[in-house]
C-alpha atoms as a PDB file:
ATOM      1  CA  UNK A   1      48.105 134.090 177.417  1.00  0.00           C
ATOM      2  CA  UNK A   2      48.534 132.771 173.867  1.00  0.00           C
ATOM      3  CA  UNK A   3      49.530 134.469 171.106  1.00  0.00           C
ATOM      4  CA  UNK A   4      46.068 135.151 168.545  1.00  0.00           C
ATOM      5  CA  UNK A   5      46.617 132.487 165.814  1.00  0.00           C
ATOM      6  CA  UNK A   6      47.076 132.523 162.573  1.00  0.00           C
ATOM      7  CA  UNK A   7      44.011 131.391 160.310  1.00  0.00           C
ATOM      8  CA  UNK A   8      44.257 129.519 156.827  1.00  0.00           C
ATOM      9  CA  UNK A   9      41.331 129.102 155.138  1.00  0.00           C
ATOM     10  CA  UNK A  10      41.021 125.325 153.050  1.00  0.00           C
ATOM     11  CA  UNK A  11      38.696 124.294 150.508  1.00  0.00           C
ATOM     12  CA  UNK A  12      40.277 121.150 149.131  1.00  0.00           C
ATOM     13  CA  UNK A  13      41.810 122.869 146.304  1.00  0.00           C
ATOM     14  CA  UNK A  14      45.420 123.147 145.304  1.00  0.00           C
ATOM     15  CA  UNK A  15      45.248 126.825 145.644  1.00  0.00           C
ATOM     16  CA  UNK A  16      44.013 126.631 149.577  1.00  0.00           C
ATOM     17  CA  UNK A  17      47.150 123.942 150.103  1.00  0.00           C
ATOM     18  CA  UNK A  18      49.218 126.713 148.950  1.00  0.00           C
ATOM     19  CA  UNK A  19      47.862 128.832 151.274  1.00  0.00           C
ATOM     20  CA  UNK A  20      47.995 126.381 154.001  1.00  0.00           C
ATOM     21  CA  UNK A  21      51.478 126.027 153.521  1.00  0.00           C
ATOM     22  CA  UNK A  22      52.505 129.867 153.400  1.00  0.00           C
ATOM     23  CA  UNK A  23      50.016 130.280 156.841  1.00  0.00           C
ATOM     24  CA  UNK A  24      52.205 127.176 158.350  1.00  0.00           C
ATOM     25  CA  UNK A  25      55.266 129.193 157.548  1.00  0.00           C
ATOM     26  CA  UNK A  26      53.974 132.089 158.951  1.00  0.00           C
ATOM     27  CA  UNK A  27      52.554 130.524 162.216  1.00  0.00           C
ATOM     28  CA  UNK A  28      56.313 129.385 162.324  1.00  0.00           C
ATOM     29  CA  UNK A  29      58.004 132.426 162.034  1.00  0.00           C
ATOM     30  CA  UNK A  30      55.296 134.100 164.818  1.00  0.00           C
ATOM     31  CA  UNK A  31      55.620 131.535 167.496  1.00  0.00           C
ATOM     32  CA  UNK A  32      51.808 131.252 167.159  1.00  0.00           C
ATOM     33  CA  UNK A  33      49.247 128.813 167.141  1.00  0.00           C
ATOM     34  CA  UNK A  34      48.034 127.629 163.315  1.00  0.00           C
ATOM     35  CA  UNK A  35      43.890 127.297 162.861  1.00  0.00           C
ATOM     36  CA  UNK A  36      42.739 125.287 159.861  1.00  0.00           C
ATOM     37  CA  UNK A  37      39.530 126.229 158.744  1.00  0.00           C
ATOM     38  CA  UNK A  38      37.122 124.595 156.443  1.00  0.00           C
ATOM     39  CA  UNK A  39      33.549 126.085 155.935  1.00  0.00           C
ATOM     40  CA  UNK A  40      31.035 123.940 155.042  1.00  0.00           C
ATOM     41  CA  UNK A  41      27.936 125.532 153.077  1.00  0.00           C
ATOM     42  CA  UNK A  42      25.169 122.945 152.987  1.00  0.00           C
ATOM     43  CA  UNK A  43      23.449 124.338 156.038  1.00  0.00           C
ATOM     44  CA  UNK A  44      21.676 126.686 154.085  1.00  0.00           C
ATOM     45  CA  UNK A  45      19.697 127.436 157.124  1.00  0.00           C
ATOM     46  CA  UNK A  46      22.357 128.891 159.328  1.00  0.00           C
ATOM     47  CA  UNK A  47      22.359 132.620 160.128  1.00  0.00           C
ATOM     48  CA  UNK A  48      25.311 134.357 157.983  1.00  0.00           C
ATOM     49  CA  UNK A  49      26.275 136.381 161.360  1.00  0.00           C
ATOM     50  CA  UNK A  50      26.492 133.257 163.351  1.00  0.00           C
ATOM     51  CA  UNK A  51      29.649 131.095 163.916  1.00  0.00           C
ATOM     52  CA  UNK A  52      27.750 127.189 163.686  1.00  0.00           C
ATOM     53  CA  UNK A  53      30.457 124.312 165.152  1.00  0.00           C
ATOM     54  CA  UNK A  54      29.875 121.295 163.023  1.00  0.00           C
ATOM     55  CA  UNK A  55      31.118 117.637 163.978  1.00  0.00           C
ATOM     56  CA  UNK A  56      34.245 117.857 166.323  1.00  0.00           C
ATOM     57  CA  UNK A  57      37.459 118.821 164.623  1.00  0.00           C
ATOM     58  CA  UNK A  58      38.257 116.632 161.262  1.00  0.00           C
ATOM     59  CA  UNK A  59      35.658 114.158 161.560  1.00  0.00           C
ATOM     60  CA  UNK A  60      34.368 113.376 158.842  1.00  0.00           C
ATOM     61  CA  UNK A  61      35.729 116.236 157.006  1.00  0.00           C
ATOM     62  CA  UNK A  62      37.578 114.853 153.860  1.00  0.00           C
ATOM     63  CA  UNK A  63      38.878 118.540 153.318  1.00  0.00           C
ATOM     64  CA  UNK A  64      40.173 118.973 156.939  1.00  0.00           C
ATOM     65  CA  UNK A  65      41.484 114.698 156.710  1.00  0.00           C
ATOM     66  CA  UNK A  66      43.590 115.894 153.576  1.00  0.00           C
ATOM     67  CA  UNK A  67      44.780 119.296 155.303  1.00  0.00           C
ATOM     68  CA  UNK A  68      45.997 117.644 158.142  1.00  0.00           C
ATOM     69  CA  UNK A  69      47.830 114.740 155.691  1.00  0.00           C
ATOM     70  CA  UNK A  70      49.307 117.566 153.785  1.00  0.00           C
ATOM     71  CA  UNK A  71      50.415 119.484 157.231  1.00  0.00           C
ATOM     72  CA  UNK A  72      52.231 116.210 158.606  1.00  0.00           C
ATOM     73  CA  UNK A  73      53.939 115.327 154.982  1.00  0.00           C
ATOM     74  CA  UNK A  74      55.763 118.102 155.255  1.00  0.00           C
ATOM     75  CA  UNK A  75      56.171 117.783 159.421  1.00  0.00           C
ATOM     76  CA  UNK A  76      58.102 114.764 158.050  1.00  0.00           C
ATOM     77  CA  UNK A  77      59.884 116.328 154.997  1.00  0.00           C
ATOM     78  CA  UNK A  78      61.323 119.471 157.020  1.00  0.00           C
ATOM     79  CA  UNK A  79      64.748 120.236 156.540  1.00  0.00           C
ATOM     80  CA  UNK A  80      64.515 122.200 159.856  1.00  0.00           C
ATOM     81  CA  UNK A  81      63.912 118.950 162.302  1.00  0.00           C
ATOM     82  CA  UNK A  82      60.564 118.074 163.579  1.00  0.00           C
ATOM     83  CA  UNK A  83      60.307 121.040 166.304  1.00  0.00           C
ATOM     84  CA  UNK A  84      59.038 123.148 163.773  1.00  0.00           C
ATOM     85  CA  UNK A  85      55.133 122.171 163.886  1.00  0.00           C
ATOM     86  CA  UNK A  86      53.327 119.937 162.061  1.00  0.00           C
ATOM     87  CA  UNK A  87      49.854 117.777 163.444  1.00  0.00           C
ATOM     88  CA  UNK A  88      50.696 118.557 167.380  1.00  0.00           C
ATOM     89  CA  UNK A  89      49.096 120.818 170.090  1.00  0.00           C
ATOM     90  CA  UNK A  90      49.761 123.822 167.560  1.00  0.00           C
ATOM     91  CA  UNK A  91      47.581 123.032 164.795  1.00  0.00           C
ATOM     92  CA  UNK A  92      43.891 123.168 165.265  1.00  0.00           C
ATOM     93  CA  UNK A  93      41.447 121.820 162.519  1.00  0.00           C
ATOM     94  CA  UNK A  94      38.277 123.185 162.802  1.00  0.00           C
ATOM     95  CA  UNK A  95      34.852 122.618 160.549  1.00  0.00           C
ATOM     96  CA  UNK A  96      32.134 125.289 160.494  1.00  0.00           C
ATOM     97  CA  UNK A  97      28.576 125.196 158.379  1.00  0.00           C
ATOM     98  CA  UNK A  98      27.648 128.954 157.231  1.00  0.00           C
ATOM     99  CA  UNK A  99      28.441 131.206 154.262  1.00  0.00           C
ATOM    100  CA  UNK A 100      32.229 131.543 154.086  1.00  0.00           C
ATOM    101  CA  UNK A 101      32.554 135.205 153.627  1.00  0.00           C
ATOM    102  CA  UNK A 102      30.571 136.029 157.135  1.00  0.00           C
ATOM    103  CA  UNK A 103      32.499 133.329 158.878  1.00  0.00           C
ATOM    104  CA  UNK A 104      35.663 134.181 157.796  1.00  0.00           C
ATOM    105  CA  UNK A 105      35.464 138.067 159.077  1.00  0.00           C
ATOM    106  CA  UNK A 106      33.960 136.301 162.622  1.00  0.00           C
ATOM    107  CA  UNK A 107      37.494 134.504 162.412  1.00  0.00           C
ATOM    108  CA  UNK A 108      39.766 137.246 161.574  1.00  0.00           C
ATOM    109  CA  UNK A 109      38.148 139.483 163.997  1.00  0.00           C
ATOM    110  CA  UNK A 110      40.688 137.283 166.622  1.00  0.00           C
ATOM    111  CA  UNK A 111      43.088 136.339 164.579  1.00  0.00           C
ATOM    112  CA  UNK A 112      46.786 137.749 164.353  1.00  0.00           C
ATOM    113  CA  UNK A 113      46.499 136.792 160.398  1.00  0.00           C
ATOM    114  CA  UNK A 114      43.978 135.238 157.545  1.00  0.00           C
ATOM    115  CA  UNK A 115      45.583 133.325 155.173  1.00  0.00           C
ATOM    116  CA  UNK A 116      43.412 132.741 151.898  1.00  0.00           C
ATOM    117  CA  UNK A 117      44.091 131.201 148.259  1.00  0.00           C
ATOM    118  CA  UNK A 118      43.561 132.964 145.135  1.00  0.00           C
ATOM    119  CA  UNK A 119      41.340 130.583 143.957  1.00  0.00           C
ATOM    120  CA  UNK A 120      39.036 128.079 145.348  1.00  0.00           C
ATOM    121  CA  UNK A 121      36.202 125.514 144.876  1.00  0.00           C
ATOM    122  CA  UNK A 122      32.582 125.639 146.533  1.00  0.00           C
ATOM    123  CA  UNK A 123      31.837 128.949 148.534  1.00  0.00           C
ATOM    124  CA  UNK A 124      35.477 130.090 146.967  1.00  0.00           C
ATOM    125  CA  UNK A 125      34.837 129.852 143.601  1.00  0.00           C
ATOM    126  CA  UNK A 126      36.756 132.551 141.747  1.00  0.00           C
ATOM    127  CA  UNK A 127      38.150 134.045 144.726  1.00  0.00           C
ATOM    128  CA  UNK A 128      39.208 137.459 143.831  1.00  0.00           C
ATOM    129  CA  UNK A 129      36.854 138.006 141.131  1.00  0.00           C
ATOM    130  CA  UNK A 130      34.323 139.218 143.724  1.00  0.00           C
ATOM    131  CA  UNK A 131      33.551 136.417 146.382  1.00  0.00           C
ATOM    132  CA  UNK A 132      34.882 136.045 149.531  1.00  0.00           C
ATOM    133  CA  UNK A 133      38.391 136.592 149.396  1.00  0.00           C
ATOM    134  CA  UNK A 134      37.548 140.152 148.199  1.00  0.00           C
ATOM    135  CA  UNK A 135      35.410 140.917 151.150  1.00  0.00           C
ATOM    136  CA  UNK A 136      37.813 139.288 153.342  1.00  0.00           C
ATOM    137  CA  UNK A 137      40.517 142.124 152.062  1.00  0.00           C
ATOM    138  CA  UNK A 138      37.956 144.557 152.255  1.00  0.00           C
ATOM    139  CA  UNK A 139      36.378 144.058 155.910  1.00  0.00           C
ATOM    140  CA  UNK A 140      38.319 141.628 158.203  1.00  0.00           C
ATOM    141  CA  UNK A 141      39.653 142.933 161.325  1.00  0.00           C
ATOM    142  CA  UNK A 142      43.015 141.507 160.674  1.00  0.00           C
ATOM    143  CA  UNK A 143      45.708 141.333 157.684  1.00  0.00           C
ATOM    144  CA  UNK A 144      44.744 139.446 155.255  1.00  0.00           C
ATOM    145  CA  UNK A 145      47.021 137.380 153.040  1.00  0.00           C
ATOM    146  CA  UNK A 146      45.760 136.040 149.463  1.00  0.00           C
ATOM    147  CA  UNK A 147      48.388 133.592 148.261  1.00  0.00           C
ATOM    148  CA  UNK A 148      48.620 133.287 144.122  1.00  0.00           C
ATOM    149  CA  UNK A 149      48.656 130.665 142.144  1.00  0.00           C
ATOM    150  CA  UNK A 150      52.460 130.338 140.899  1.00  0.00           C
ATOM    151  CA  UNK A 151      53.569 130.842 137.243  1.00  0.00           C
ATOM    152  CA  UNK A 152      51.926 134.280 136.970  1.00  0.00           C
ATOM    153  CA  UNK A 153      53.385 136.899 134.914  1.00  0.00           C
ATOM    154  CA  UNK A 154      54.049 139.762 135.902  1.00  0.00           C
ATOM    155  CA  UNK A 155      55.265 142.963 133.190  1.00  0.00           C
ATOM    156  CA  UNK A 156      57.648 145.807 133.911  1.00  0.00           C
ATOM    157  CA  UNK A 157      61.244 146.059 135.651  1.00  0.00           C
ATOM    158  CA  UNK A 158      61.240 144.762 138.897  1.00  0.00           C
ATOM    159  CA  UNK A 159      63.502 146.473 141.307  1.00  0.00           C
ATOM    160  CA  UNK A 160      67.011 145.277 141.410  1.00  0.00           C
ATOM    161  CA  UNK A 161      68.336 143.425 144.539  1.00  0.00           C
ATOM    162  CA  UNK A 162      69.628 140.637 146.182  1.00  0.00           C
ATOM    163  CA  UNK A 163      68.243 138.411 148.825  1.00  0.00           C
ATOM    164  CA  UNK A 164      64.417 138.312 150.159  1.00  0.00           C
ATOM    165  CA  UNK A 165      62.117 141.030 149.741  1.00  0.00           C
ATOM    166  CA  UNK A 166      58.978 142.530 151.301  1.00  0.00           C
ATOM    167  CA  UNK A 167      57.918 145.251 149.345  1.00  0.00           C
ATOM    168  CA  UNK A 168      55.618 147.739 150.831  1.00  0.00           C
ATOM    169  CA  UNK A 169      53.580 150.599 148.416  1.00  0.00           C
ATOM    170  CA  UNK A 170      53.992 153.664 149.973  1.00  0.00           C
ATOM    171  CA  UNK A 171      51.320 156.742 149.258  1.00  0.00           C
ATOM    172  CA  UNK A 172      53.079 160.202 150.467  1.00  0.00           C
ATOM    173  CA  UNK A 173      49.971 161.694 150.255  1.00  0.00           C
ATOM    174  CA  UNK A 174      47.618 159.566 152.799  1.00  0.00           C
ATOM    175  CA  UNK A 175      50.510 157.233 154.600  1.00  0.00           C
ATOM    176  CA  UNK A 176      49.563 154.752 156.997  1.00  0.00           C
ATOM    177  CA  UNK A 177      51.538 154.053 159.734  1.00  0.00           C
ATOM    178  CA  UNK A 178      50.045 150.798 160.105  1.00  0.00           C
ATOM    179  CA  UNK A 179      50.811 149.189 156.569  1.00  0.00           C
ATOM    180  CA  UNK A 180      54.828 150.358 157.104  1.00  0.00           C
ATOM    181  CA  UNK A 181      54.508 148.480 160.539  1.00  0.00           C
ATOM    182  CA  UNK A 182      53.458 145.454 159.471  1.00  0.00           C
ATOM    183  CA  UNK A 183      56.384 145.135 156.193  1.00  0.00           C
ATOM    184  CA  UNK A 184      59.251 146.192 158.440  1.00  0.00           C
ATOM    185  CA  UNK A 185      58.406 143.554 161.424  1.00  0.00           C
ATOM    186  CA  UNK A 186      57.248 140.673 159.128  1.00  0.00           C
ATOM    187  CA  UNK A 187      60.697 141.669 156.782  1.00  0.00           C
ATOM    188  CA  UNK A 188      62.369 141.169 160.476  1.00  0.00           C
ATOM    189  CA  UNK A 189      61.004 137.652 160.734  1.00  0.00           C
ATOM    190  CA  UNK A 190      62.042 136.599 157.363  1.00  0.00           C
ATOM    191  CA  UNK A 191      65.147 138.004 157.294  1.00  0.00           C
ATOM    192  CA  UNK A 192      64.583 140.382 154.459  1.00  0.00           C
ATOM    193  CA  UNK A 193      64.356 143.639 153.272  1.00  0.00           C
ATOM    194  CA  UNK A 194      61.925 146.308 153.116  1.00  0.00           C
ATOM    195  CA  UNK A 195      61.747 147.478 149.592  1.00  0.00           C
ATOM    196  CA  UNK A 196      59.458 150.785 149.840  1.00  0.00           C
ATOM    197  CA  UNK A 197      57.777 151.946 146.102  1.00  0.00           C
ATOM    198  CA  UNK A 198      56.147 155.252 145.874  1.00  0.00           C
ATOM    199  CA  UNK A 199      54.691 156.184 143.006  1.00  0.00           C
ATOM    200  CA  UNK A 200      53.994 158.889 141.472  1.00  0.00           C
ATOM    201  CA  UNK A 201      52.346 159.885 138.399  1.00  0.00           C
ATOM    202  CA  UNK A 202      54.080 161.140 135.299  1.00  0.00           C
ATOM    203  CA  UNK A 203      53.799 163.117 132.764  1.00  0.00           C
ATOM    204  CA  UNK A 204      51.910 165.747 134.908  1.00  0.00           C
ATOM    205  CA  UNK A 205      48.830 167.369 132.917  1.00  0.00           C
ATOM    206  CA  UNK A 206      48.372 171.048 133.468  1.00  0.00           C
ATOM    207  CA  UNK A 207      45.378 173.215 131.742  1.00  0.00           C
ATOM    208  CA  UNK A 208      44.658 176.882 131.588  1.00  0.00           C
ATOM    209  CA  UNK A 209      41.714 178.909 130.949  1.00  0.00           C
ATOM    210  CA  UNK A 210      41.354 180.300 127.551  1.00  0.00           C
ATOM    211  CA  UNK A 211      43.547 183.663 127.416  1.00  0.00           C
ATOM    212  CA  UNK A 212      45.700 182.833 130.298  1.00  0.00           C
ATOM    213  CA  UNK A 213      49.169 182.089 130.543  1.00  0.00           C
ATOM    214  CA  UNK A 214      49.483 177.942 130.753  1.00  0.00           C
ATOM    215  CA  UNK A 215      51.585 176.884 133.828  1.00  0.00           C
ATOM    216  CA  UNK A 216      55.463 176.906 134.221  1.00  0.00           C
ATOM    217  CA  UNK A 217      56.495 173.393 133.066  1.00  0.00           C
ATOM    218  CA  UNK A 218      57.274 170.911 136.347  1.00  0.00           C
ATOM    219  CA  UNK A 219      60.636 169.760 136.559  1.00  0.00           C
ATOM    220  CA  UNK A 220      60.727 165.875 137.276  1.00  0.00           C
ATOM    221  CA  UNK A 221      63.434 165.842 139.706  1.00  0.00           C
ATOM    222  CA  UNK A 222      62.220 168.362 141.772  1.00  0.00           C
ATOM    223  CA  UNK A 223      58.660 166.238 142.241  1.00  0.00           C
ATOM    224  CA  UNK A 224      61.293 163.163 142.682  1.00  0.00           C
ATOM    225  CA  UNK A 225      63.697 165.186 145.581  1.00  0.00           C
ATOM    226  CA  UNK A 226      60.181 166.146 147.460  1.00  0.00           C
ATOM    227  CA  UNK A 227      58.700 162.425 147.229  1.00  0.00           C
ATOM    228  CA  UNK A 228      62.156 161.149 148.496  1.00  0.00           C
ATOM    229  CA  UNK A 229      62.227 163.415 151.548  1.00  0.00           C
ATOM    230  CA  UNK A 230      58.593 162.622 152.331  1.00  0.00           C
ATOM    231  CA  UNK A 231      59.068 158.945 152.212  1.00  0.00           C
ATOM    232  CA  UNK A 232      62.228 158.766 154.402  1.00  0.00           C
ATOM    233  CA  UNK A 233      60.831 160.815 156.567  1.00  0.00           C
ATOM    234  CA  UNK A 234      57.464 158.284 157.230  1.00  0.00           C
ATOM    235  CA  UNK A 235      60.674 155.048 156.984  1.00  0.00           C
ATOM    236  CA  UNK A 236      62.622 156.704 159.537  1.00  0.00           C
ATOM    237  CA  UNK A 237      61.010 155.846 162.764  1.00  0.00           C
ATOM    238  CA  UNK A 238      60.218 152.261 161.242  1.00  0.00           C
ATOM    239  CA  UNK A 239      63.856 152.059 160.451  1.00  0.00           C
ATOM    240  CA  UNK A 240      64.640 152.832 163.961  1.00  0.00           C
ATOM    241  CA  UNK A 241      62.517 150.356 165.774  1.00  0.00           C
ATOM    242  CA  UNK A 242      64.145 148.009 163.383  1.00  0.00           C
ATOM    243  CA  UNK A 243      67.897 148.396 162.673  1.00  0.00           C
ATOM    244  CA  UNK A 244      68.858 145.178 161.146  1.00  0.00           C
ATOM    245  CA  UNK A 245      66.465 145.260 158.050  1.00  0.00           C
ATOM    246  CA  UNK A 246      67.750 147.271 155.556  1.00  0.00           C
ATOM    247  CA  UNK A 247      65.497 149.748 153.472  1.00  0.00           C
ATOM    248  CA  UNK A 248      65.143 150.448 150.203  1.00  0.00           C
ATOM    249  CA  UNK A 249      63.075 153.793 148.991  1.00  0.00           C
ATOM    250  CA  UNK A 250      62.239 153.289 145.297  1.00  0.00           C
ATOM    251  CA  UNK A 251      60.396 156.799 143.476  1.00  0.00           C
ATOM    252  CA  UNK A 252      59.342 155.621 140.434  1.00  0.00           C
ATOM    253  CA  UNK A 253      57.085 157.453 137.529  1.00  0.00           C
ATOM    254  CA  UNK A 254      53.565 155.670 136.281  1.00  0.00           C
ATOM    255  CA  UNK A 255      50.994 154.061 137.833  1.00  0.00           C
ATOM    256  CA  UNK A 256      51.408 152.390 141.181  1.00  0.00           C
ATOM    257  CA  UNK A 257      49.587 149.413 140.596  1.00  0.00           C
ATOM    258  CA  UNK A 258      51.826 148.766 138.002  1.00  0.00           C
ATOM    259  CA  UNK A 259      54.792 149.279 139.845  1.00  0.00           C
ATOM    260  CA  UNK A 260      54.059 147.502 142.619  1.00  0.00           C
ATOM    261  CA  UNK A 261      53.167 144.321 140.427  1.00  0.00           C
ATOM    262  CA  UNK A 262      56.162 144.665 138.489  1.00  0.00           C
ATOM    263  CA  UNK A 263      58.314 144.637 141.974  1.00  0.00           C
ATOM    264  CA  UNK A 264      56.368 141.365 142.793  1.00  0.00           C
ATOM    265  CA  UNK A 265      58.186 139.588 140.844  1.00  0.00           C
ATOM    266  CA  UNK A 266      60.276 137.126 143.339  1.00  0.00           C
ATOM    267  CA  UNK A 267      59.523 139.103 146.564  1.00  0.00           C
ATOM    268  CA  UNK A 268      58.449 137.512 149.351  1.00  0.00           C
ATOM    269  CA  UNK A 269      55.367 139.767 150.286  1.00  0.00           C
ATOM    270  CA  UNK A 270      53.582 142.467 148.836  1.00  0.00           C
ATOM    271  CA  UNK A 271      51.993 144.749 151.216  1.00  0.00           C
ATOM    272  CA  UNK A 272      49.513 147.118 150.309  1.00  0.00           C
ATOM    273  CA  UNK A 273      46.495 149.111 152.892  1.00  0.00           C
ATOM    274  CA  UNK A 274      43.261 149.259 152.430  1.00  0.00           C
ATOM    275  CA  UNK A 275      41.715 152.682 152.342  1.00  0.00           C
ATOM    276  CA  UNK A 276      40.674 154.079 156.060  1.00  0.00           C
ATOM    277  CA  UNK A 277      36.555 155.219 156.230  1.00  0.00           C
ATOM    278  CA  UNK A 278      35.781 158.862 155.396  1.00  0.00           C
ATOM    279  CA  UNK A 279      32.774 160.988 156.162  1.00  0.00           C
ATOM    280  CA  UNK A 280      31.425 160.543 152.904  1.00  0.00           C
ATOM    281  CA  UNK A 281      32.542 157.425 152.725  1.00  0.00           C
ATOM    282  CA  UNK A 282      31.571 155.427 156.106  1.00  0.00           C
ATOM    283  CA  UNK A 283      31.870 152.013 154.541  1.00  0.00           C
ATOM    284  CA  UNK A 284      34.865 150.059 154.598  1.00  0.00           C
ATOM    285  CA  UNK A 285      36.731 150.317 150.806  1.00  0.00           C
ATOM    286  CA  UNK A 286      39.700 148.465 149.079  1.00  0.00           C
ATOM    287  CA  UNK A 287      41.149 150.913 147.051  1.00  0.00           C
ATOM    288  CA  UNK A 288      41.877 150.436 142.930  1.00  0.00           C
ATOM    289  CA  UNK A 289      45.330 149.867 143.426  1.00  0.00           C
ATOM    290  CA  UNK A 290      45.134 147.344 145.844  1.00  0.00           C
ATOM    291  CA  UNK A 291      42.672 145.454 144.085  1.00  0.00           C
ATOM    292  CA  UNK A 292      44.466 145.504 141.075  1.00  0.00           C
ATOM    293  CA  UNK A 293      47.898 144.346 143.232  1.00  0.00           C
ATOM    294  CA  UNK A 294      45.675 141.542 144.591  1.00  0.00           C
ATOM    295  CA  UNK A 295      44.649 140.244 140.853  1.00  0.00           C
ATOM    296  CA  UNK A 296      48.054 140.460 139.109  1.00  0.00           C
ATOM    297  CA  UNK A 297      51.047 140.529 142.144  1.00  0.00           C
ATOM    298  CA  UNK A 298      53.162 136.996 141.099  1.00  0.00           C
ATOM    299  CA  UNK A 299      54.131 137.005 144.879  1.00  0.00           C
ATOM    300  CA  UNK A 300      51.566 137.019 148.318  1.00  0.00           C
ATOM    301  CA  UNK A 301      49.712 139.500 149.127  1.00  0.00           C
ATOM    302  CA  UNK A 302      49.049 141.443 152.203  1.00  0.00           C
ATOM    303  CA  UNK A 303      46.183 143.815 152.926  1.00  0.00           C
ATOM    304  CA  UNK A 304      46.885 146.091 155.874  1.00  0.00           C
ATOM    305  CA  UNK A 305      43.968 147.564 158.061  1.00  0.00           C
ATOM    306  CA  UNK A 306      44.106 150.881 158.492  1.00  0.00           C
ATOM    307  CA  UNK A 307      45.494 152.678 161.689  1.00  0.00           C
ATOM    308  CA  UNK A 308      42.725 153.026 163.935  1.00  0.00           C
ATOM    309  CA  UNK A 309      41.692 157.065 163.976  1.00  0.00           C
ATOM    310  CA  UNK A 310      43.315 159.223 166.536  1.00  0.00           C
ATOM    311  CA  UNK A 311      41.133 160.425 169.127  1.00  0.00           C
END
């Protein structure tokens, strides 16, 4: 049985090429199949919830023509010989009419990956400013990978370190074993490291009721020596299913969506989760700090599912 693929989303744009070419890497490194997909939105009549083939594979699909131009150019330009992929029985081109945001979850419900740029044309205009990419993040059944536009800046100190990195956020309070998966083994493929960032925040604000004593004052290395222990304790069987890629654990004070932006800068992969459904909250959410990772990260982007609930 083959392995689920790995989806890239195209438009036309630069920004979807990007993408394209971090999904063809990806396919690559996964020994899986590589799905091009271009949505087409001029049958306004087609039901949202239904997947619509249009004319067979790249016909008459200047988007799709381009994306498979683009994925042989650099069949031919690979260093790595011409085993590695390119326009053969591993890429699929594929042309759908429908709204792209309903389309894309029907996609990612079997796919092993969606692969998305962070800006678009057509049905991806503005792309993470509320559109489809967002809602791809948000509800797909699958990771979901939003690939940046290069050149942006990023503020802060990034973690020192050499080599490739896959930094993973890492929230002591709610982990998720799923999120930690996914860094270590894709860090594995790539030959990197895991570089894990908790946050936590700092100065701590205490208050006491009028006539009471305030609070003892917290001591900051304590809160540091109790976030340590409970992140290497959630690393440690991740570490063990994966001995060859080292680990970093980094504790840092402030806000975590500004750490984990700052430690963007020249990673490989960001990897953030999404937040799991609650009872007073049945409807699938993308937390604050992963939205603001997904708008400002310089590198990739990777939104976790969460672990499905124990029974």
């Amino acid at each position: 049985m083959s392995a689920p693929p790995v989806v890239a989303a195209v438009d036309g744009s630069d920004d979807s090429l990007r993408a394209l070419d971090w999904a063809l890497d990806a396919a690559r490194l996964r020994g899986a199949p590589l799905r091009v997909v271009h949505v087409r939105q001029y049958a306004a009549w087609t039901q949202p919830d239904v997947l619509v083939a249009g004319p067979p594979a790249g016909a008459d699909d200047t988007v799709l023509d381009a994306a498979r131009a683009h994925v042989e150019d650099r069949d031919r330009t690979d260093v790595e010989g011409p085993d590695r992929g390119g326009d053969g029985a591993g890429v699929e081109y594929v042309g759908l009419d429908g709204l792209p945001g309903a389309l894309l979850l029907e996609l990612g419900a079997t796919a092993q990956l969606l692969v998305l740029g962070s800006r678009g044309r057509g049905g991806f205009a503005s792309l993470l400013l509320g559109s489809g990419g967002l809602a791809a993040a948000r509800d797909a059944e699958c990771p979901v990978v939003v690939v940046p536009r290069p050149g942006r800046e990023v503020h802060g100190d990034a973690p020192a370190g050499p080599g490739p990195r896959v930094v993973v956020g890492l929230h002591v309070d709610s982990p998720d074993d799923a999120v930690l998966a996914f860094a270590f083994a894709e860090a594995a493929r790539r030959g990197a490291r895991v570089q894990a960032v908790a946050a936590y925040p700092w100065p701590t604000r205490t208050w006491a009721p009028a006539g009471e004593l305030p609070a003892p004052p917290v001591d900051q290395s304590e809160v540091e020596s109790e976030i340590r222990s409970l992140a290497e304790g959630f690393l440690a069987p991740h570490r063990a299913r994966h001995p060859d890629v080292p680990a970093d654990t980094e504790i840092l004070p402030g806000d975590a969506a500004g750490r984990l932006v700052a430690a963007s800068r020249d990673a490989d992969l960001v990897v953030v989760g999404r937040h799991r459904r609650r009872l007073l909250a049945p409807a699938r959410m993308m937390g604050s700090v992963t939205q603001a990772v997904l708008l400002h990260a310089a590198s990739p982007v990777a939104v976790v599912p969460p672990s499905p609930p124990q029974e």
